[in-house]
PDB file of N, CA and C in Angstrom:
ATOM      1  N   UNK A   1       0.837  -1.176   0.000  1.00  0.00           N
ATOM      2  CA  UNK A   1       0.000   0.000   0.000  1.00  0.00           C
ATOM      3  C   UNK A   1       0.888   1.247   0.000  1.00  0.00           C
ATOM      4  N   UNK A   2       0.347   2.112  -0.587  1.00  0.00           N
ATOM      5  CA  UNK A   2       1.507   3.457  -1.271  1.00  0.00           C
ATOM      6  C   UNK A   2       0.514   4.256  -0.051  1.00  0.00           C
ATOM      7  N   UNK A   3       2.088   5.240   0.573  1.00  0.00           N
ATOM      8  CA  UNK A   3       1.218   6.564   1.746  1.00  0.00           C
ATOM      9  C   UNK A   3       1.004   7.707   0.484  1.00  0.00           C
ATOM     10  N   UNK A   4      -0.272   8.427   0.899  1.00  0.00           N
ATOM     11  CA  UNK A   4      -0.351   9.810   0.127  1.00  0.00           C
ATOM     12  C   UNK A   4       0.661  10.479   0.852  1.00  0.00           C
ATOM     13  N   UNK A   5       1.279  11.529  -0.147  1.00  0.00           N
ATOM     14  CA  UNK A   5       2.188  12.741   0.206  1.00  0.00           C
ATOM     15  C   UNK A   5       1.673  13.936  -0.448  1.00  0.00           C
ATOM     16  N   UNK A   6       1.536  15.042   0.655  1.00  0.00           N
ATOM     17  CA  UNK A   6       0.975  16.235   0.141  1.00  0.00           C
ATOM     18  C   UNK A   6       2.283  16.864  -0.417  1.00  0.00           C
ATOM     19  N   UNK A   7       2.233  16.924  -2.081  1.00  0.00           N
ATOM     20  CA  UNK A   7       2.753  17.635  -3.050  1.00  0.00           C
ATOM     21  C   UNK A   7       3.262  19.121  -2.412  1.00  0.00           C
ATOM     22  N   UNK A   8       2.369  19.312  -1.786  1.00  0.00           N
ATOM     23  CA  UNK A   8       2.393  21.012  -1.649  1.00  0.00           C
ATOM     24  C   UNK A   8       3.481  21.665  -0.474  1.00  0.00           C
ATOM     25  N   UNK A   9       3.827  20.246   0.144  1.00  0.00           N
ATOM     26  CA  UNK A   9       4.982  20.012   1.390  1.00  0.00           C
ATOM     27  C   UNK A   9       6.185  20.270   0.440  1.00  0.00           C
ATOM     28  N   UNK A  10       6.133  19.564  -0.827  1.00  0.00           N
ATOM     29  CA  UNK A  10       7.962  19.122  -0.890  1.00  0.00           C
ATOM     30  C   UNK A  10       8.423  20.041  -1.860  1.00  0.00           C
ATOM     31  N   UNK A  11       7.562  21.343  -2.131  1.00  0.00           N
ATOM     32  CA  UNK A  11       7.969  22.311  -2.974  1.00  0.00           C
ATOM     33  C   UNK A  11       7.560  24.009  -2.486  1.00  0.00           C
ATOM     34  N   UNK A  12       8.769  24.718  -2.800  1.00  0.00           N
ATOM     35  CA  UNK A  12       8.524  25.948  -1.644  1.00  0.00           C
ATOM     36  C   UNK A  12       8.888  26.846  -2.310  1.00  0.00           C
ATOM     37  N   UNK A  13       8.755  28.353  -2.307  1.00  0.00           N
ATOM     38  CA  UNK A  13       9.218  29.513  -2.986  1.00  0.00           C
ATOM     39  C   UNK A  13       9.924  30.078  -2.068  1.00  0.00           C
ATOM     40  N   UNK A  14      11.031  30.679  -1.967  1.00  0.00           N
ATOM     41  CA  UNK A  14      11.788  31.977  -0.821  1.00  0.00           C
ATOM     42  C   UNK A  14      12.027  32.753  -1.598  1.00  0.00           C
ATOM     43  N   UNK A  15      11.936  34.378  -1.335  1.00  0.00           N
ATOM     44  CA  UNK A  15      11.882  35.196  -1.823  1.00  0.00           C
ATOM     45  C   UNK A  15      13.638  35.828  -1.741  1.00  0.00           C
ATOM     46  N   UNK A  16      14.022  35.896  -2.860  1.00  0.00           N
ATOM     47  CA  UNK A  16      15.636  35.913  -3.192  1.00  0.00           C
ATOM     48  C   UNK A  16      16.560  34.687  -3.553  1.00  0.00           C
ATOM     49  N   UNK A  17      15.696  33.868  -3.851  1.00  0.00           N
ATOM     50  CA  UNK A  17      16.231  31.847  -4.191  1.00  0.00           C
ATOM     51  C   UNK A  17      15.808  31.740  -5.345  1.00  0.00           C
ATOM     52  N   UNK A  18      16.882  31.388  -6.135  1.00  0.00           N
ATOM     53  CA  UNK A  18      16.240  31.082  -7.524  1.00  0.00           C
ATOM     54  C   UNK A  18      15.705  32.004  -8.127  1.00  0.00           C
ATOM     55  N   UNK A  19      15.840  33.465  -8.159  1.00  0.00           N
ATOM     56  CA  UNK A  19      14.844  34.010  -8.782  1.00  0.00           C
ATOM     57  C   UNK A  19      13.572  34.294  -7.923  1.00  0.00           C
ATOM     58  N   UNK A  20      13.650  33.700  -7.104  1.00  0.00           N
ATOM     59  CA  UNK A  20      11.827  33.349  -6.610  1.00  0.00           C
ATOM     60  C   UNK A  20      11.052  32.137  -7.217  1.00  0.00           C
ATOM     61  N   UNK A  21      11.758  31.427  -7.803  1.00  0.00           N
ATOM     62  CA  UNK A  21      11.128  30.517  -8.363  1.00  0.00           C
ATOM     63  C   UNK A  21      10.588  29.203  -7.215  1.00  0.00           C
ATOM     64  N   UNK A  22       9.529  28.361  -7.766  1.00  0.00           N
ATOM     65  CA  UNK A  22       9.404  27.252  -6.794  1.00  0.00           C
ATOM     66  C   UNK A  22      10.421  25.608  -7.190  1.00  0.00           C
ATOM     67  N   UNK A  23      11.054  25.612  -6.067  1.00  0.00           N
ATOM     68  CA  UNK A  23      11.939  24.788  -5.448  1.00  0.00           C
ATOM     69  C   UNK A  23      11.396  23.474  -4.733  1.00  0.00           C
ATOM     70  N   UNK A  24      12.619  22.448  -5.054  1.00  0.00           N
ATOM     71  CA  UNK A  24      12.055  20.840  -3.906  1.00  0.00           C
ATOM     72  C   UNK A  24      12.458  21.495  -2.599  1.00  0.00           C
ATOM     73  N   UNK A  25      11.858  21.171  -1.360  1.00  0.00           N
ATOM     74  CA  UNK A  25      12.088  22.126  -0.390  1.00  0.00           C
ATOM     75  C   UNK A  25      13.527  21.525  -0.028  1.00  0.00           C
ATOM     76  N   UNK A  26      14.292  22.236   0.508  1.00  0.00           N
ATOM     77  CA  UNK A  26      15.953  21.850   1.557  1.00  0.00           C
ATOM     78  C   UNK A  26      16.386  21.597   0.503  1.00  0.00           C
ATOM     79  N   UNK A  27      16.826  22.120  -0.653  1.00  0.00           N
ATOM     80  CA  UNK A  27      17.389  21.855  -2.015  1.00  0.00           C
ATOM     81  C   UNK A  27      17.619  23.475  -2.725  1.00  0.00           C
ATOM     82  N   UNK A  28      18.372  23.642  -3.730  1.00  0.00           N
ATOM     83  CA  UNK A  28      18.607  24.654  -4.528  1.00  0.00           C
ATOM     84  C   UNK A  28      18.050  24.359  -6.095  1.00  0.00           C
ATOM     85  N   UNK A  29      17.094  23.143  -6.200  1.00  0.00           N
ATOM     86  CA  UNK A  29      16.878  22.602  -7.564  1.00  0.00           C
ATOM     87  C   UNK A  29      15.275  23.355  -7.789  1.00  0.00           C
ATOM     88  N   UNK A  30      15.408  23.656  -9.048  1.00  0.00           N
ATOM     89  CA  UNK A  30      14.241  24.155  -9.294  1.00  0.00           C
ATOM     90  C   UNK A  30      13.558  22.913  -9.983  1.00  0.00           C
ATOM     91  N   UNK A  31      11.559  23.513  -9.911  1.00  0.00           N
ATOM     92  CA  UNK A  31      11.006  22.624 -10.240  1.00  0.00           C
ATOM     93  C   UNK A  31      11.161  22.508 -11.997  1.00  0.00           C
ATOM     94  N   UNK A  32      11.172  24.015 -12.346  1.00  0.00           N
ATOM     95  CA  UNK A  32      11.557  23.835 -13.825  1.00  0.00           C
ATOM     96  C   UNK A  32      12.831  23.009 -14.333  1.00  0.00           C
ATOM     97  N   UNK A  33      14.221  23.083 -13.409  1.00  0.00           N
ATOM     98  CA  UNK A  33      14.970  21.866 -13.507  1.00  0.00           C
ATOM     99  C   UNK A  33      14.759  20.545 -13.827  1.00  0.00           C
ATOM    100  N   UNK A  34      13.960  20.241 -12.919  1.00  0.00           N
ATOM    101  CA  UNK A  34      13.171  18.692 -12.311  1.00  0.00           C
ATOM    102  C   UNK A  34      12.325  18.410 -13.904  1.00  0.00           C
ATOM    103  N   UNK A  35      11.501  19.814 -14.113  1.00  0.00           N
ATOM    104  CA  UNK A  35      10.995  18.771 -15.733  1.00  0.00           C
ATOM    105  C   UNK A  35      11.193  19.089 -16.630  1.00  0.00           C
ATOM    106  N   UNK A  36      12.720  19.859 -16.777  1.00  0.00           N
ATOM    107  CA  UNK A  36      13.584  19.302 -17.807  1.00  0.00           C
ATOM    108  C   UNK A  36      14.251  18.328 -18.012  1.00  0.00           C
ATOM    109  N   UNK A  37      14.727  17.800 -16.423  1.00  0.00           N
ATOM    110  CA  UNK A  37      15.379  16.123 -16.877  1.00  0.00           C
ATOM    111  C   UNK A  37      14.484  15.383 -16.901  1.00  0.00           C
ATOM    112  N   UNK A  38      13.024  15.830 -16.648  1.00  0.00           N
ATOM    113  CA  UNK A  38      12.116  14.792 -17.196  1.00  0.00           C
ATOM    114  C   UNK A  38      11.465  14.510 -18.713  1.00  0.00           C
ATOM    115  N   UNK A  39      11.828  15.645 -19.140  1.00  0.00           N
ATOM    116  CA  UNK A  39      12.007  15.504 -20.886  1.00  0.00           C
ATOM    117  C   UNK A  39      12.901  15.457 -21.426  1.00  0.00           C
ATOM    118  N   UNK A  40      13.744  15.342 -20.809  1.00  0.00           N
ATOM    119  CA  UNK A  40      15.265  14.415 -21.179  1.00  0.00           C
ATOM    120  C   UNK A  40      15.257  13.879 -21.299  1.00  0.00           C
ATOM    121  N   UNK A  41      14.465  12.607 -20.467  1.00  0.00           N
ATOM    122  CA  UNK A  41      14.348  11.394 -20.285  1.00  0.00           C
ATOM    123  C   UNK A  41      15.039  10.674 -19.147  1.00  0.00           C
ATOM    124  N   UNK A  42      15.915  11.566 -17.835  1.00  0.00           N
ATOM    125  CA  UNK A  42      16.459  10.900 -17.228  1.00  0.00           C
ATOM    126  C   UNK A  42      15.779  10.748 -15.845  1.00  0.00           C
ATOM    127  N   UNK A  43      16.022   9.955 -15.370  1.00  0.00           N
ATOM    128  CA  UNK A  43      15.475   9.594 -13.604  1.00  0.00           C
ATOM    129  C   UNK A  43      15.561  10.632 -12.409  1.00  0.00           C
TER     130      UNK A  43
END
């Protein structure tokens, strides 16, 4: 059995990070990062 995870936990904006962009939280990776290597094709 799979636990639900609220999405809305593991991604965060700070104002002066990235631009302001939204981030995986405790990370410097942006989400726009994240789905570019997902149309990359990588893991």
């Amino acid at each position: 059995m799979q636990a639900v995870t609220d999405i809305g936990t593991l991604i965060t904006r700070r104002d002066g990070v990235l631009d302001d962009r939204p981030a995986i939280t405790g990370t410097r990776v942006s989400v726009q990062r994240v789905a570019a290597w997902y149309k990359m094709g990588l893991n």
